[in-house]
PDB file of N, CA and C in Angstrom:
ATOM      1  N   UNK A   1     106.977  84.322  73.610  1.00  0.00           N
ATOM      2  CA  UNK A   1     106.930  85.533  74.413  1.00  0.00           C
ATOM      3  C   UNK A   1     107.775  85.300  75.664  1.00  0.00           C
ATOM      4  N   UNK A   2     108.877  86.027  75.820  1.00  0.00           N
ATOM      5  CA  UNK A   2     109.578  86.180  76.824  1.00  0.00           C
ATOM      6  C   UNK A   2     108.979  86.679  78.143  1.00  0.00           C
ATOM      7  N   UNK A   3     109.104  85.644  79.451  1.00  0.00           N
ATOM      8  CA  UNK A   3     108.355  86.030  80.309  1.00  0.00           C
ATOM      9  C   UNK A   3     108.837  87.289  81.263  1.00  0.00           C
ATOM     10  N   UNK A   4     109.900  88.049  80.632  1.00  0.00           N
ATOM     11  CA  UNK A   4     110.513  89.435  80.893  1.00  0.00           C
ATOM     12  C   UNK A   4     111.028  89.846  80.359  1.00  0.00           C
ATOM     13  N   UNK A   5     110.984  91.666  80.247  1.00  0.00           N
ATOM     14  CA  UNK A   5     111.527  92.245  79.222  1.00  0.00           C
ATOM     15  C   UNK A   5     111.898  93.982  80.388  1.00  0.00           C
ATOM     16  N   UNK A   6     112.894  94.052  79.882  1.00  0.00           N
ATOM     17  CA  UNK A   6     113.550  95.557  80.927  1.00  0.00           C
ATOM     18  C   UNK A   6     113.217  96.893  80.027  1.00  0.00           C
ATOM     19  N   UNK A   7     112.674  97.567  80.366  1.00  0.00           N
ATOM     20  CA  UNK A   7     112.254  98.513  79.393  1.00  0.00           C
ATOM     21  C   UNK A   7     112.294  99.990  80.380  1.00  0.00           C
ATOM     22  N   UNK A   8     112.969 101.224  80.247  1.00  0.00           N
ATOM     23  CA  UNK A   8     112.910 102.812  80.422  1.00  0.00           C
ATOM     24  C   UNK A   8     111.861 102.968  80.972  1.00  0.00           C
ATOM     25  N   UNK A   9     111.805 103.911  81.854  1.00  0.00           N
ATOM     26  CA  UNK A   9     110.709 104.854  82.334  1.00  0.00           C
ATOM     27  C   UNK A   9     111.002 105.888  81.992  1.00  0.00           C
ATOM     28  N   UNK A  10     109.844 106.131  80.758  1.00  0.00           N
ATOM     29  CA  UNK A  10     110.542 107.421  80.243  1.00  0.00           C
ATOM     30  C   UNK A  10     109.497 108.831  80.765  1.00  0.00           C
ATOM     31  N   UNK A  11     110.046 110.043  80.328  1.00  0.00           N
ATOM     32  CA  UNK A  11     109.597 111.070  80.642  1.00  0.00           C
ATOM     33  C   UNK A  11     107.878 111.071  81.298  1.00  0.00           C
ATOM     34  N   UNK A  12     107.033 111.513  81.950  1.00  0.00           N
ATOM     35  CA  UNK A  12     106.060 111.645  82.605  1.00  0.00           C
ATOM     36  C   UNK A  12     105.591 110.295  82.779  1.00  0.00           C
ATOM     37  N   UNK A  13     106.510 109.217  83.342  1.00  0.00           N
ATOM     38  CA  UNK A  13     105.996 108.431  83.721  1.00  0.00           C
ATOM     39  C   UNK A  13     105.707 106.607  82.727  1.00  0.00           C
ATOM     40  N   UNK A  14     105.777 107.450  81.530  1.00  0.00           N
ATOM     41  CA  UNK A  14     105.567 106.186  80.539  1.00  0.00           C
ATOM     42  C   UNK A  14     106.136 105.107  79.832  1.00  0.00           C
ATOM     43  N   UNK A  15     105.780 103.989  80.121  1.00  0.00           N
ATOM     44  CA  UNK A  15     106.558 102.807  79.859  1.00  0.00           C
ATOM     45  C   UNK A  15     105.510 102.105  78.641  1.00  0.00           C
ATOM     46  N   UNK A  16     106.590 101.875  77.789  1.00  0.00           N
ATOM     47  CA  UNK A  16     106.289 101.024  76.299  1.00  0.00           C
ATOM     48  C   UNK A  16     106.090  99.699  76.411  1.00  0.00           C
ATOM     49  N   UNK A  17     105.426  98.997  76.053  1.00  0.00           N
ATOM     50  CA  UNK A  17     105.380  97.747  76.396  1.00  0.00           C
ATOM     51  C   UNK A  17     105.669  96.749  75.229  1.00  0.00           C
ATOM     52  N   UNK A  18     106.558  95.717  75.379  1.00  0.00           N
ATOM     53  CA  UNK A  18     106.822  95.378  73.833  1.00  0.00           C
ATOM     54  C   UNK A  18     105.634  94.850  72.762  1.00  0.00           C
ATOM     55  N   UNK A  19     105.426  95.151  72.074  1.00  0.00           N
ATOM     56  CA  UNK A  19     104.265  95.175  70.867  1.00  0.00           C
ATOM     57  C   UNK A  19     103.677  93.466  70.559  1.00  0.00           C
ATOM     58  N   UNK A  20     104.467  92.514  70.660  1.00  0.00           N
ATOM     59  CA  UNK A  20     104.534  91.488  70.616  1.00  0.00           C
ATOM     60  C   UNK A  20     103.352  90.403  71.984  1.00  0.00           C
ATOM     61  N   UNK A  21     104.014  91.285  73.102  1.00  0.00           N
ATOM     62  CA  UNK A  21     103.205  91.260  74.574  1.00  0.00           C
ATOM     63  C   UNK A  21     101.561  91.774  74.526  1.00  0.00           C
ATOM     64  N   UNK A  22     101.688  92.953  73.746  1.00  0.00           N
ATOM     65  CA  UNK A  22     100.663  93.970  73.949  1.00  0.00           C
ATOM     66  C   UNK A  22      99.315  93.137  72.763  1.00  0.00           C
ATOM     67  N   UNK A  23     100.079  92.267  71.352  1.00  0.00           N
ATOM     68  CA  UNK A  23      99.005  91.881  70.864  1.00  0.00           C
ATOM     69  C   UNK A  23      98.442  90.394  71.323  1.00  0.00           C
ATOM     70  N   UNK A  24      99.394  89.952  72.068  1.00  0.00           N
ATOM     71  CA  UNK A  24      99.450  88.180  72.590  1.00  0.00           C
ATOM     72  C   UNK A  24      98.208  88.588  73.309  1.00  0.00           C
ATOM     73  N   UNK A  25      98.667  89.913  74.315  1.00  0.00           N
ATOM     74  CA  UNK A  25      97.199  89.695  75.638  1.00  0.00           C
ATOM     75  C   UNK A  25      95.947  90.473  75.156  1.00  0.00           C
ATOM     76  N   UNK A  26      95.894  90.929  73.890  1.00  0.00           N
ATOM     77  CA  UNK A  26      94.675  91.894  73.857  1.00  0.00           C
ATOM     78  C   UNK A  26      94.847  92.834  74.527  1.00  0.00           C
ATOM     79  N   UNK A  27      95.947  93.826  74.731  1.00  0.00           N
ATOM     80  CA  UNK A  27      95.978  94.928  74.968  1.00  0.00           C
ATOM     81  C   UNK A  27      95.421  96.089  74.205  1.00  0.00           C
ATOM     82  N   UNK A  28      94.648  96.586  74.207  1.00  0.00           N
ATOM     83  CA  UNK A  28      94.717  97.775  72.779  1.00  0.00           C
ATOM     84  C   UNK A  28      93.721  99.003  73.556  1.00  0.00           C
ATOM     85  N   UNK A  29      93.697 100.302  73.134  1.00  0.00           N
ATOM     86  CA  UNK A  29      92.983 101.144  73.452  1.00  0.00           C
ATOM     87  C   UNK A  29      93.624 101.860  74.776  1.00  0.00           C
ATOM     88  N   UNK A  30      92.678 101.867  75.922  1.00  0.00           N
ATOM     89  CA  UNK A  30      92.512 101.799  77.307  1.00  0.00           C
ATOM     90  C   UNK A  30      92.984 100.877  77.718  1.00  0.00           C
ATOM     91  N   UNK A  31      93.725 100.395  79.347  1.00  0.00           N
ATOM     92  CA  UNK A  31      94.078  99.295  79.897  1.00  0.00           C
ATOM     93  C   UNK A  31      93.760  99.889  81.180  1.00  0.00           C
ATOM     94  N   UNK A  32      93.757  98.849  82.034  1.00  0.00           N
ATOM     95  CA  UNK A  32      93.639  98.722  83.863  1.00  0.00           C
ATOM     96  C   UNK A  32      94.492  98.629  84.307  1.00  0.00           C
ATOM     97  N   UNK A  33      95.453  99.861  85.290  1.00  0.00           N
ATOM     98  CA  UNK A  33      96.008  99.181  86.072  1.00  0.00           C
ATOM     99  C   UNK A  33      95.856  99.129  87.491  1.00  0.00           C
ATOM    100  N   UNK A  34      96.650  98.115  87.966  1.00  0.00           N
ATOM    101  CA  UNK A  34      96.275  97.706  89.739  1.00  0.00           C
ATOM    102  C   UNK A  34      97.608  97.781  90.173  1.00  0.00           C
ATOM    103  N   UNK A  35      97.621  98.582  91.577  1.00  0.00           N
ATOM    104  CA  UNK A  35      98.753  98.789  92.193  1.00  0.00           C
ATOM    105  C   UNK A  35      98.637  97.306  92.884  1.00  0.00           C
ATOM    106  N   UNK A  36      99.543  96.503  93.113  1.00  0.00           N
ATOM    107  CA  UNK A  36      99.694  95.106  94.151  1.00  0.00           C
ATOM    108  C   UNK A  36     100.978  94.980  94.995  1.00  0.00           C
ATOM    109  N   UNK A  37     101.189  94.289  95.907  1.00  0.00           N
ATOM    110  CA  UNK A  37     102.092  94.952  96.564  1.00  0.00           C
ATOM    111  C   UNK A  37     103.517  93.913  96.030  1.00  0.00           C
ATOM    112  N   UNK A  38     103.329  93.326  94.927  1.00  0.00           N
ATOM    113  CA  UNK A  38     104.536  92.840  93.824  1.00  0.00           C
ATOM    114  C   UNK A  38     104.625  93.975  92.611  1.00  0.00           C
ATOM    115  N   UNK A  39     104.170  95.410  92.396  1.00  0.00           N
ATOM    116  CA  UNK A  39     104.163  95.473  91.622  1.00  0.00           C
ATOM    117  C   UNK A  39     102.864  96.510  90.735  1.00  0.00           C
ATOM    118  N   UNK A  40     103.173  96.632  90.078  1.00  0.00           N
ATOM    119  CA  UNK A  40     101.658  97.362  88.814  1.00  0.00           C
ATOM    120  C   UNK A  40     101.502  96.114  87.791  1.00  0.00           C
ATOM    121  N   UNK A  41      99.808  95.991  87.687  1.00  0.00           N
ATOM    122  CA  UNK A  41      99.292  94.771  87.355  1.00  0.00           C
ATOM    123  C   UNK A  41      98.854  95.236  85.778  1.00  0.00           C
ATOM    124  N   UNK A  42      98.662  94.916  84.516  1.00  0.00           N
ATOM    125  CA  UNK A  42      98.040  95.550  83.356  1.00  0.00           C
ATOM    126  C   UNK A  42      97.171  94.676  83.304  1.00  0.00           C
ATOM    127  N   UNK A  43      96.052  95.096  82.649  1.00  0.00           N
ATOM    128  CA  UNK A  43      94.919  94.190  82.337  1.00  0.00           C
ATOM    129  C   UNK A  43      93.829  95.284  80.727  1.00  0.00           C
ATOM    130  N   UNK A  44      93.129  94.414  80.384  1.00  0.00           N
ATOM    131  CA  UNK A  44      92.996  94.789  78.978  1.00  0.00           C
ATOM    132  C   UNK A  44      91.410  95.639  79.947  1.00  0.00           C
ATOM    133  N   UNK A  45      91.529  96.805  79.441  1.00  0.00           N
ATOM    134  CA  UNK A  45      90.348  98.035  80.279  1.00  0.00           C
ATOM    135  C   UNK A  45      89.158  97.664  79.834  1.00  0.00           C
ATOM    136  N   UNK A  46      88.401  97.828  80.382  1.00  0.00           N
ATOM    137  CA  UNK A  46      86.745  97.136  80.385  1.00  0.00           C
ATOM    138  C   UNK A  46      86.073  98.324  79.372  1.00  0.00           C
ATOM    139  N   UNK A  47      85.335  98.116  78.794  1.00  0.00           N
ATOM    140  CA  UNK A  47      84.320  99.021  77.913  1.00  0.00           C
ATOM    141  C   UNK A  47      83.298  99.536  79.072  1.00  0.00           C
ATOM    142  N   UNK A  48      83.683 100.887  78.755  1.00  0.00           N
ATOM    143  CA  UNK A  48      82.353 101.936  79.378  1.00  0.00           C
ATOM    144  C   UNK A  48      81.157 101.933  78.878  1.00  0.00           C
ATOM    145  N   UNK A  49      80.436 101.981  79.469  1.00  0.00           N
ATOM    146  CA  UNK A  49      78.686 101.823  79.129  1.00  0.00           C
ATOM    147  C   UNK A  49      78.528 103.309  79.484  1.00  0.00           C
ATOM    148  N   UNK A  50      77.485 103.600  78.764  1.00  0.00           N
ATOM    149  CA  UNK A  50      77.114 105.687  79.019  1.00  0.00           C
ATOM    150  C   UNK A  50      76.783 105.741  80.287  1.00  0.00           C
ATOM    151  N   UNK A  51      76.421 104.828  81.567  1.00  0.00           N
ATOM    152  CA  UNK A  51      76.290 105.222  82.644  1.00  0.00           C
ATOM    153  C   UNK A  51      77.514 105.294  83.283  1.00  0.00           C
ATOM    154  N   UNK A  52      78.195 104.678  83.092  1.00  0.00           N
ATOM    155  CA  UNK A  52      79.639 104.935  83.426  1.00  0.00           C
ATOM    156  C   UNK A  52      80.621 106.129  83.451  1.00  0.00           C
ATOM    157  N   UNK A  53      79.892 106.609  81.994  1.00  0.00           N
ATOM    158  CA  UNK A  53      80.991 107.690  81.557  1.00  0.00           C
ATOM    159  C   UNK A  53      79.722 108.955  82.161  1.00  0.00           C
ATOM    160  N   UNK A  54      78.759 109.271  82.255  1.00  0.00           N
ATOM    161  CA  UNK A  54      78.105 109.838  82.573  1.00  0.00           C
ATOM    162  C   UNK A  54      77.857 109.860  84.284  1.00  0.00           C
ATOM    163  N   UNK A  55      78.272 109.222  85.117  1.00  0.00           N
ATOM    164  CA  UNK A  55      78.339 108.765  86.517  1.00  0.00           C
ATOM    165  C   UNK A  55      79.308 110.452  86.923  1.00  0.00           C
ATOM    166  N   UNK A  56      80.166 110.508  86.178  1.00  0.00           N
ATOM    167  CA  UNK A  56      81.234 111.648  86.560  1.00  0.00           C
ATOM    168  C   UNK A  56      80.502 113.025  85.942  1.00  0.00           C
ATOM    169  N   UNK A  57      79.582 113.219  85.440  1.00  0.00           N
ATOM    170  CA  UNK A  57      78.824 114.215  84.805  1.00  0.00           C
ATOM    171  C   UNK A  57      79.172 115.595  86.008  1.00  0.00           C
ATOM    172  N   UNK A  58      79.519 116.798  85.108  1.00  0.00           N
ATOM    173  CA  UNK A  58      79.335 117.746  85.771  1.00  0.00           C
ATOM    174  C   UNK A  58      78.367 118.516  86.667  1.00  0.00           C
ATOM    175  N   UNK A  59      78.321 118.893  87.965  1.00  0.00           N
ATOM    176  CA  UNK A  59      77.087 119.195  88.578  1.00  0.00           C
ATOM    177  C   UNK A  59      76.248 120.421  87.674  1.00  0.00           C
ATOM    178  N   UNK A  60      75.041 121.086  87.673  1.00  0.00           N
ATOM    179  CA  UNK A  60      74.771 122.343  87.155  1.00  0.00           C
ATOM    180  C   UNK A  60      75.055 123.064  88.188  1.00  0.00           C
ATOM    181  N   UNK A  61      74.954 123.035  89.840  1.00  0.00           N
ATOM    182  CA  UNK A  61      75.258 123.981  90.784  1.00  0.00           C
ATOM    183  C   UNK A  61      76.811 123.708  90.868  1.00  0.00           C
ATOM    184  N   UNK A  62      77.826 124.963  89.824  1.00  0.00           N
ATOM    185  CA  UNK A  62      79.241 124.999  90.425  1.00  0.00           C
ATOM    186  C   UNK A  62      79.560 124.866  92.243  1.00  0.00           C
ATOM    187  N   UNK A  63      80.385 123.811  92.054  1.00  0.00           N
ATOM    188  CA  UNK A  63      80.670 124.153  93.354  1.00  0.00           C
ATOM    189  C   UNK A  63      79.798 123.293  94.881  1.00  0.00           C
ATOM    190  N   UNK A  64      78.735 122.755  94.269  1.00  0.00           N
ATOM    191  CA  UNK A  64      78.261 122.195  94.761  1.00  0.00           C
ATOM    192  C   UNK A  64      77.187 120.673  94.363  1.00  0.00           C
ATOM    193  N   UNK A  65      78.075 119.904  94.213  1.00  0.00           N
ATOM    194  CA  UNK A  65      77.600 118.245  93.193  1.00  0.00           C
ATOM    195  C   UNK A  65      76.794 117.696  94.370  1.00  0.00           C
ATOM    196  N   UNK A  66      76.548 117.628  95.225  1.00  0.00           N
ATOM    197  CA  UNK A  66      75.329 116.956  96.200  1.00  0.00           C
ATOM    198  C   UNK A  66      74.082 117.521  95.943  1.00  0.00           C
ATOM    199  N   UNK A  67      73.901 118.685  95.344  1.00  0.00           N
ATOM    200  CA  UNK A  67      72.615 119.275  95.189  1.00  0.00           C
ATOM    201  C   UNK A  67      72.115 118.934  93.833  1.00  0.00           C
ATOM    202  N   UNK A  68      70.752 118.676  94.058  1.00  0.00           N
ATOM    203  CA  UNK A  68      69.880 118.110  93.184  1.00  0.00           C
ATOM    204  C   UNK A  68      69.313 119.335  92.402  1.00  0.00           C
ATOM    205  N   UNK A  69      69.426 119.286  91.132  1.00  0.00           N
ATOM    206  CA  UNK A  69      68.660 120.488  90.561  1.00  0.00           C
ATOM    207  C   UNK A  69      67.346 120.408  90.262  1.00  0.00           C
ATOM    208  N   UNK A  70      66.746 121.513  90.515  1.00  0.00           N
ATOM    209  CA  UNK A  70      65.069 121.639  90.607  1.00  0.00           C
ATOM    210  C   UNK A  70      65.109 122.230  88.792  1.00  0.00           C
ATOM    211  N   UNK A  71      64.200 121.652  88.514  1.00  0.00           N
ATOM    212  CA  UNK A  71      63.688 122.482  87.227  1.00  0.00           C
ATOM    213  C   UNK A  71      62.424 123.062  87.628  1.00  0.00           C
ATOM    214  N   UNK A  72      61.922 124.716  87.625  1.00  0.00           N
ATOM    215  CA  UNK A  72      61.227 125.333  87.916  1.00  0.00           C
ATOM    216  C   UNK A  72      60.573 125.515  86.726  1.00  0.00           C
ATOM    217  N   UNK A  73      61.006 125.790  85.488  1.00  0.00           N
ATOM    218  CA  UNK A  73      60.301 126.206  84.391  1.00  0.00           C
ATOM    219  C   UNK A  73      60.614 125.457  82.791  1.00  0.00           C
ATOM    220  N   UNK A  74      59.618 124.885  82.249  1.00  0.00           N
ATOM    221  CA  UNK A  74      60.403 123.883  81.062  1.00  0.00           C
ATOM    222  C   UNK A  74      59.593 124.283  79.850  1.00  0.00           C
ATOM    223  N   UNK A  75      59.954 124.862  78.926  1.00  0.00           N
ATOM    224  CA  UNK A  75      59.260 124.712  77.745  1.00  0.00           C
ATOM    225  C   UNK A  75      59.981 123.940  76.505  1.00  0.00           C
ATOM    226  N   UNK A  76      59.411 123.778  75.209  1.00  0.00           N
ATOM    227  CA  UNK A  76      59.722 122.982  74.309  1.00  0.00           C
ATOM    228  C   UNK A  76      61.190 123.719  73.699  1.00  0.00           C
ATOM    229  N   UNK A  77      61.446 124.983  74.339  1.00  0.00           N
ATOM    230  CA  UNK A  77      62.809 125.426  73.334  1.00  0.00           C
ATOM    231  C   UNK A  77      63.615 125.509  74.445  1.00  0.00           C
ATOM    232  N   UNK A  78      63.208 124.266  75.628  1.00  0.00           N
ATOM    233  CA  UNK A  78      64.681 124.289  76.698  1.00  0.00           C
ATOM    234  C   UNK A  78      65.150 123.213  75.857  1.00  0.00           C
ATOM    235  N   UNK A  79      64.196 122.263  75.207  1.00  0.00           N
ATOM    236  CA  UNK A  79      64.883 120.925  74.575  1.00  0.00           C
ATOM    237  C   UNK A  79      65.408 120.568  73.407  1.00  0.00           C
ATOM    238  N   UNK A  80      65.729 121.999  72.580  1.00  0.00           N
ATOM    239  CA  UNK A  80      66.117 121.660  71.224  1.00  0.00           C
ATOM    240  C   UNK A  80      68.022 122.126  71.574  1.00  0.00           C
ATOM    241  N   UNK A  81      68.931 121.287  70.708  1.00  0.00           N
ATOM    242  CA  UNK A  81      70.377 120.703  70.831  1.00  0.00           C
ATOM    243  C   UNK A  81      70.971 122.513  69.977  1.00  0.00           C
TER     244      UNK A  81
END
């Protein structure tokens, strides 16, 4: 593995990474990157756990995500999918 390779920035931003690189480091899926001040850093992206992906959950009050929603009234056919 060549410890550099010159590669396009192509249209919206996206750069290919050579395939060879990408299976050496366990790249696959999702990746991390880190702005550093040499540079943009890649790193192989961490697995989300449902609190994670659920952390960004939409508020029920549009417009307002600090407010806690009250449930005033609950019966058994608020809970069927």
């Amino acid at each position: 593995m060549n410890p550099t390779h010159t590669t396009p920035l192509e249209s919206g931003n996206r750069v290919q990474l050579p395939a060879d690189w990408a299976d050496a480091l366990g790249l696959h899926g999702q990746v991390t990157l880190e702005r550093t001040s040499n540079g943009i850093l890649i790193r192989s992206g961490q697995p989300l756990s449902w609190d994670d992906i659920f952390a960004t959950r939409l508020s029920v009050h549009p417009g307002d995500a600090t407010t806690t929603p009250e449930i005033t009234e609950l019966s058994g056919d608020d809970l069927l999918f």
